[in-house]
PDB file of N, CA and C in Angstrom:
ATOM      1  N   UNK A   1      20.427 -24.843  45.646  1.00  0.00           N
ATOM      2  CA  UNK A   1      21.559 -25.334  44.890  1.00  0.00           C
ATOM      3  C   UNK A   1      21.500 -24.782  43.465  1.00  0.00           C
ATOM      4  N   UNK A   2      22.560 -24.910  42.838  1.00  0.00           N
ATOM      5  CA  UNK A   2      22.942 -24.119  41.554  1.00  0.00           C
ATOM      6  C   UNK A   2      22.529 -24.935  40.766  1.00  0.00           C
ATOM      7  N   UNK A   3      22.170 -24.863  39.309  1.00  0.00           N
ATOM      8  CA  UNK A   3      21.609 -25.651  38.445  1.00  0.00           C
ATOM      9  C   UNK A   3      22.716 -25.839  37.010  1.00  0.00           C
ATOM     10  N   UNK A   4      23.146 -26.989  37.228  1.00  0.00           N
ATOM     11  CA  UNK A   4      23.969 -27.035  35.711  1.00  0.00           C
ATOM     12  C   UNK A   4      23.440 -26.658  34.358  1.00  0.00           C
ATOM     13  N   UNK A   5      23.976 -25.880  33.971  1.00  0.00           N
ATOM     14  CA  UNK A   5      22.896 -25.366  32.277  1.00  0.00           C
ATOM     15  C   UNK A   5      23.813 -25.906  30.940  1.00  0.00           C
ATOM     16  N   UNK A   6      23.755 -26.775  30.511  1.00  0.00           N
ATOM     17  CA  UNK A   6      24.635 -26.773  29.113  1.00  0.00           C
ATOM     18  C   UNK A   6      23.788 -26.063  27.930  1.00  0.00           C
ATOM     19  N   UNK A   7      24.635 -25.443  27.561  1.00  0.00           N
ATOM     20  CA  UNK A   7      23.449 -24.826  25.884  1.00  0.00           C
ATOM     21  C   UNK A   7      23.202 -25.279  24.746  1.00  0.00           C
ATOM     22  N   UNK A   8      24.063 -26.598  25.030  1.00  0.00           N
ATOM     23  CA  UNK A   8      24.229 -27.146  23.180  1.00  0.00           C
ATOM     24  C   UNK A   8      23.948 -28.989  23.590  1.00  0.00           C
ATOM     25  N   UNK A   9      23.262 -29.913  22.550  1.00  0.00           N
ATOM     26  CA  UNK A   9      23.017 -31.079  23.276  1.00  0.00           C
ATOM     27  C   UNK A   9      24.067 -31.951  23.865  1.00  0.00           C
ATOM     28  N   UNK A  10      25.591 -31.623  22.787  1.00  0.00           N
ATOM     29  CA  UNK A  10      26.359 -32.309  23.175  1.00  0.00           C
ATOM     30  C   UNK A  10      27.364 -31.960  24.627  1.00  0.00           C
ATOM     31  N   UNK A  11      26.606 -31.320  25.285  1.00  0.00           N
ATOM     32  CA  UNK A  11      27.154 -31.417  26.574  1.00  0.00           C
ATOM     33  C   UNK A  11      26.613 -32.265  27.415  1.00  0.00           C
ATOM     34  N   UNK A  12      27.758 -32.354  28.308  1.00  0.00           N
ATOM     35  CA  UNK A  12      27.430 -33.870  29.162  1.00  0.00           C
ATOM     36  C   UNK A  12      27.186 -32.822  30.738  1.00  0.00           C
ATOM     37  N   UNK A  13      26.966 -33.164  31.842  1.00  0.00           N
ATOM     38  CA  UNK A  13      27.569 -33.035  33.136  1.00  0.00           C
ATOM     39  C   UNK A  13      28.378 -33.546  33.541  1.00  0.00           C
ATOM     40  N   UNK A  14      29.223 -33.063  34.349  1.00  0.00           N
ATOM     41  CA  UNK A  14      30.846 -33.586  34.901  1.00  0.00           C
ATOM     42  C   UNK A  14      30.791 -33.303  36.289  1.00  0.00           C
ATOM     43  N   UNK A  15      31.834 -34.307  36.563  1.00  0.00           N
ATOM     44  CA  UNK A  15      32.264 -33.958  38.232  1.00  0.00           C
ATOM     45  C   UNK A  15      32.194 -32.373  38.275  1.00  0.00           C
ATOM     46  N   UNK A  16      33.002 -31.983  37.411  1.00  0.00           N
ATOM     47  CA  UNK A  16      33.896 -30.385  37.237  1.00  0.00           C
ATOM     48  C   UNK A  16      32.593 -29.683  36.565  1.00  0.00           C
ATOM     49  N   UNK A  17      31.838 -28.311  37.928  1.00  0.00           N
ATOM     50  CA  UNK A  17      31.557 -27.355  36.882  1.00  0.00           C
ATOM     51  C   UNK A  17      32.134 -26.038  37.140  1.00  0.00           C
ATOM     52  N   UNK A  18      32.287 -25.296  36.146  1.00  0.00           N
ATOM     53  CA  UNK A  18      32.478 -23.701  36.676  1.00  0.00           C
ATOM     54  C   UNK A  18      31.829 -22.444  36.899  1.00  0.00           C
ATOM     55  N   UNK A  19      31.870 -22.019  37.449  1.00  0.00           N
ATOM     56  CA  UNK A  19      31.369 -21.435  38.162  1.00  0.00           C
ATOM     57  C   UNK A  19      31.507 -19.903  37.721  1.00  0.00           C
ATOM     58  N   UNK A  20      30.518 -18.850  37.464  1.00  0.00           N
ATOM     59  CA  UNK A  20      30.521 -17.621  36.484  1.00  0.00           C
ATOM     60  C   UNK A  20      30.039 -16.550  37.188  1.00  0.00           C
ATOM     61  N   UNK A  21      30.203 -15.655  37.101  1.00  0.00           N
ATOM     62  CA  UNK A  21      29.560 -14.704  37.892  1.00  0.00           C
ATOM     63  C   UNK A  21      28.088 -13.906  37.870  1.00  0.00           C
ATOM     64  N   UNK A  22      27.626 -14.691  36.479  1.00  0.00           N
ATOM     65  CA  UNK A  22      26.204 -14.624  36.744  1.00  0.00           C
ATOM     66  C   UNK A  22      25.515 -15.406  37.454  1.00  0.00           C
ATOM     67  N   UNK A  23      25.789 -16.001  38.092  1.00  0.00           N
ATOM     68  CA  UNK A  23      25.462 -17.210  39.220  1.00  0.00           C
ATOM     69  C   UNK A  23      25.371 -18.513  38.877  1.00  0.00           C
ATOM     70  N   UNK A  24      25.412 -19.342  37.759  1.00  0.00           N
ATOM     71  CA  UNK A  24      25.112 -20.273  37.311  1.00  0.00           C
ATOM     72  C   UNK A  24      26.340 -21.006  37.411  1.00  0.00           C
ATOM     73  N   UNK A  25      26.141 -22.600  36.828  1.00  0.00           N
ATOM     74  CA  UNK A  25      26.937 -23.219  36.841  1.00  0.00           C
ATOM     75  C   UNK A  25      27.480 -23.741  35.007  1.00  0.00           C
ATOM     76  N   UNK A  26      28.222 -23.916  34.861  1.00  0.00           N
ATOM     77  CA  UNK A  26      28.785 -24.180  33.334  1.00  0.00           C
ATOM     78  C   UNK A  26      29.480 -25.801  32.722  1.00  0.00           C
ATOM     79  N   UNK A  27      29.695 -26.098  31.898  1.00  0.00           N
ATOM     80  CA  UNK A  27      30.627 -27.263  31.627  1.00  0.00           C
ATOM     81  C   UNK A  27      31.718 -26.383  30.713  1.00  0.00           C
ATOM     82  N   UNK A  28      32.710 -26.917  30.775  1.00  0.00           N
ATOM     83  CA  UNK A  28      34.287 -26.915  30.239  1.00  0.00           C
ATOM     84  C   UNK A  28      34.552 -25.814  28.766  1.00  0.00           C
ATOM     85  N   UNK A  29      32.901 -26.440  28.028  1.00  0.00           N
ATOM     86  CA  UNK A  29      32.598 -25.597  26.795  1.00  0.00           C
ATOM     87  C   UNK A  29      32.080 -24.139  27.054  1.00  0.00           C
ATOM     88  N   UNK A  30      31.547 -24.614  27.745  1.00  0.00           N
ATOM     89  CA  UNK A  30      30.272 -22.833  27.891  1.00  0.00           C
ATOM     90  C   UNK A  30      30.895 -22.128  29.275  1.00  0.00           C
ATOM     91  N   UNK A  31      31.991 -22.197  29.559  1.00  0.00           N
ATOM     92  CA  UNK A  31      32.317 -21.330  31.219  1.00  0.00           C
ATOM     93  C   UNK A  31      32.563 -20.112  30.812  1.00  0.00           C
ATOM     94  N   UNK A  32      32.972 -19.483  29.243  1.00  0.00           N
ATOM     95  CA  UNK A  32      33.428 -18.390  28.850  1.00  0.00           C
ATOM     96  C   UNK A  32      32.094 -17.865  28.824  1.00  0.00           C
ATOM     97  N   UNK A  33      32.314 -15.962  29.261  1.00  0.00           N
ATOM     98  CA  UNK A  33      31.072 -15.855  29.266  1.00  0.00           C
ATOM     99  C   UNK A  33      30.938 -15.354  27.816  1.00  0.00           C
ATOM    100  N   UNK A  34      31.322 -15.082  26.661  1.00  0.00           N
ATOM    101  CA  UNK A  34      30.822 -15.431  25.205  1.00  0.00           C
ATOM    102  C   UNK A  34      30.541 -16.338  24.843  1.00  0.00           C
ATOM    103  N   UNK A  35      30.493 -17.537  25.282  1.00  0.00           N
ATOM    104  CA  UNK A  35      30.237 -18.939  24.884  1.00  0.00           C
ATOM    105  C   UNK A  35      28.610 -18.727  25.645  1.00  0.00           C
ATOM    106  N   UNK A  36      28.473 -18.452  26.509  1.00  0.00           N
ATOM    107  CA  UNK A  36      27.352 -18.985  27.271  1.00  0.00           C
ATOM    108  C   UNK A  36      25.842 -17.444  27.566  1.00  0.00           C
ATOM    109  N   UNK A  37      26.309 -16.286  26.946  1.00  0.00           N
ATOM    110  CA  UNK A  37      25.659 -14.737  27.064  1.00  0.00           C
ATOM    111  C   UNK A  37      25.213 -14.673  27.829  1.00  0.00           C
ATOM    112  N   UNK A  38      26.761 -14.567  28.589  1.00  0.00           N
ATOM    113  CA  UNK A  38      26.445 -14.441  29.889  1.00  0.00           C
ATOM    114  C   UNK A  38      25.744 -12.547  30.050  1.00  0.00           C
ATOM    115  N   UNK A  39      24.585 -12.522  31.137  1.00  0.00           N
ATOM    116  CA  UNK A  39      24.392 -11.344  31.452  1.00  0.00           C
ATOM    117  C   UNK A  39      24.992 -10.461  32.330  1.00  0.00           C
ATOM    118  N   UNK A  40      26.279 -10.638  33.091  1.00  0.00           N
ATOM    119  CA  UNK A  40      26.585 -10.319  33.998  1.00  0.00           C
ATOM    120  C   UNK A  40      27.182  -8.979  33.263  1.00  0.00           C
ATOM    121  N   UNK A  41      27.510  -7.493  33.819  1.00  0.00           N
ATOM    122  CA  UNK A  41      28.657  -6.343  33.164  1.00  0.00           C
ATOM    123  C   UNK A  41      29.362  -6.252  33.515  1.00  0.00           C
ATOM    124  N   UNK A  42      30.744  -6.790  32.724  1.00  0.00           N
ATOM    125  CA  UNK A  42      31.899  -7.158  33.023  1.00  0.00           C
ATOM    126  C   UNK A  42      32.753  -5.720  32.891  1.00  0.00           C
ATOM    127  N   UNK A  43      32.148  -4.804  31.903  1.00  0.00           N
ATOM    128  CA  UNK A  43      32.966  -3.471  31.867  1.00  0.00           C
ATOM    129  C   UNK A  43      32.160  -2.266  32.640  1.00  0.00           C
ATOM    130  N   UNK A  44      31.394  -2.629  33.336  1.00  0.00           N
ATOM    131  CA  UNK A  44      30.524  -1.572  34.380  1.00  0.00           C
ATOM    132  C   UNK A  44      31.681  -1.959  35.514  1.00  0.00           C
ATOM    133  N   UNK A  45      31.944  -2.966  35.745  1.00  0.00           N
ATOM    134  CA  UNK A  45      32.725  -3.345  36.855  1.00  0.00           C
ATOM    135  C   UNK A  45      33.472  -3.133  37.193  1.00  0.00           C
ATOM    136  N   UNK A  46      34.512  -3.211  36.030  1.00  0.00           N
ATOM    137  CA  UNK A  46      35.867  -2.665  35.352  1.00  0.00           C
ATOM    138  C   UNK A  46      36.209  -1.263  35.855  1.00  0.00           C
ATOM    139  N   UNK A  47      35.113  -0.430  34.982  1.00  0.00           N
ATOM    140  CA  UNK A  47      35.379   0.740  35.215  1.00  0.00           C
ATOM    141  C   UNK A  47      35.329   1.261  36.664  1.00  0.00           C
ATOM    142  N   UNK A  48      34.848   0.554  37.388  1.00  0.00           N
ATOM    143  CA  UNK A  48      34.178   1.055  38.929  1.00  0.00           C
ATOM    144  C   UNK A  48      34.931   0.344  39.775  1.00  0.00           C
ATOM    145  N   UNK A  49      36.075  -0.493  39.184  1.00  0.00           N
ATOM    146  CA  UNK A  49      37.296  -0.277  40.052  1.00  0.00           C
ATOM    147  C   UNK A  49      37.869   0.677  39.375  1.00  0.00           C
ATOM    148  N   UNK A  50      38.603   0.544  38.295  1.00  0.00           N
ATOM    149  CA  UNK A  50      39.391   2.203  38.045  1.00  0.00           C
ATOM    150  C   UNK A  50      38.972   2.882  38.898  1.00  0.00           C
ATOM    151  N   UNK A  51      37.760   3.284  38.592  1.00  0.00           N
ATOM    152  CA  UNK A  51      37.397   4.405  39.764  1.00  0.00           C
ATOM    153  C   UNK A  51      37.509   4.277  40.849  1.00  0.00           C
ATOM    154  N   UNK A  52      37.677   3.561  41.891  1.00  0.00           N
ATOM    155  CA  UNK A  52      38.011   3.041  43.332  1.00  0.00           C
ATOM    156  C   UNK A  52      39.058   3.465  43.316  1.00  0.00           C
ATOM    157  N   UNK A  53      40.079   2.405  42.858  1.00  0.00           N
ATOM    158  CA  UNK A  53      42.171   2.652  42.811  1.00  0.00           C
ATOM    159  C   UNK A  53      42.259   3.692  42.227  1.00  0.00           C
ATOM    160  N   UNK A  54      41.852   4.456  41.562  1.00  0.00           N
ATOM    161  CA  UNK A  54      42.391   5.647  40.995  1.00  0.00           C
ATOM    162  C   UNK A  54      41.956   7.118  41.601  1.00  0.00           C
ATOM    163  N   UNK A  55      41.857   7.545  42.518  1.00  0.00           N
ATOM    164  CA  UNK A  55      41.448   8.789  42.892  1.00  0.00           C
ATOM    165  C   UNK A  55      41.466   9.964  41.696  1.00  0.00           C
ATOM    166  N   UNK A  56      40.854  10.952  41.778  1.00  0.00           N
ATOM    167  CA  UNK A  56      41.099  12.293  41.224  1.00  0.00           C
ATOM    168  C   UNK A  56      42.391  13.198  42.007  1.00  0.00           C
ATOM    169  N   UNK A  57      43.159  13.300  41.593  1.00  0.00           N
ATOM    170  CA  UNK A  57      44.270  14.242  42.215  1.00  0.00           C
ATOM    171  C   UNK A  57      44.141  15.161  41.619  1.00  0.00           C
ATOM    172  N   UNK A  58      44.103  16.469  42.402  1.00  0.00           N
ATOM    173  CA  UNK A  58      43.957  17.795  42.257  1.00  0.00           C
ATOM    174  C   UNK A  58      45.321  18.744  43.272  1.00  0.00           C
ATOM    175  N   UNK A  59      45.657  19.303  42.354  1.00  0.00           N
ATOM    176  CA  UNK A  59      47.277  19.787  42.739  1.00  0.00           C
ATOM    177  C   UNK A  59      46.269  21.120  43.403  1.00  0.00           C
ATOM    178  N   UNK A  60      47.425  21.859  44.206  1.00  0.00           N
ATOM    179  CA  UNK A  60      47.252  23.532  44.923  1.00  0.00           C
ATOM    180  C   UNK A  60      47.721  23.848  44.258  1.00  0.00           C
ATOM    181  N   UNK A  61      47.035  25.575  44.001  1.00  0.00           N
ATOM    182  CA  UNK A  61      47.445  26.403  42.991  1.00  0.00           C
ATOM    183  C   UNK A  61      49.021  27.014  43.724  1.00  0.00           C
ATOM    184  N   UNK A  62      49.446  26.970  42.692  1.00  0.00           N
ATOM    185  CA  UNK A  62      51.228  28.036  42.604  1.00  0.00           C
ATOM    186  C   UNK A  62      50.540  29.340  42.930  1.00  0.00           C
ATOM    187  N   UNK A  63      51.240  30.172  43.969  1.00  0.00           N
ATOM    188  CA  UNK A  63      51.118  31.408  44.556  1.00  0.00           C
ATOM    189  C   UNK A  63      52.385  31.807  43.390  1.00  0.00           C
ATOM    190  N   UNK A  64      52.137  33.021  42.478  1.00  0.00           N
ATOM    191  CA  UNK A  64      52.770  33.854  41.695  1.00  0.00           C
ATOM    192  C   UNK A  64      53.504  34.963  42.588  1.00  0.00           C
ATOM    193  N   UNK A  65      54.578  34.703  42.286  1.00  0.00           N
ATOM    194  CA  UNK A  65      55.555  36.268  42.685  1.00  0.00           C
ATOM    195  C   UNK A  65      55.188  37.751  42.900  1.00  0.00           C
TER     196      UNK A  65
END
């Protein structure tokens, strides 16, 4: 099971946690992952869909007259 982490004292636990993609669990304050540093790479990821959906298109050369 996942472990609730608050980072600051005045967090409580709640029914409600969220859930981050560094695997952990969050409260309401810390779910952002700047709030909480988060380690996960959010722009390694990014880019490596671009790269998926986006192919390289490479045209055929024009045969000259």
């Amino acid at each position: 099971s996942r472990e609730f982490r608050p980072l600051s004292l005045g967090c409580f636990s709640s029914l409600q946690g969220f859930d981050c993609r560094c695997g952990n669990l969050f409260c309401a304050i810390h779910r952002y992952s700047d709030m909480h540093a988060c380690p996960y790479d959010y722009k390694a990821e990014a880019a490596e869909k671009i790269r998926k959906e986006n192919p390289v298109v490479i045209a055929e050369k024009i045969q000259k007259l």
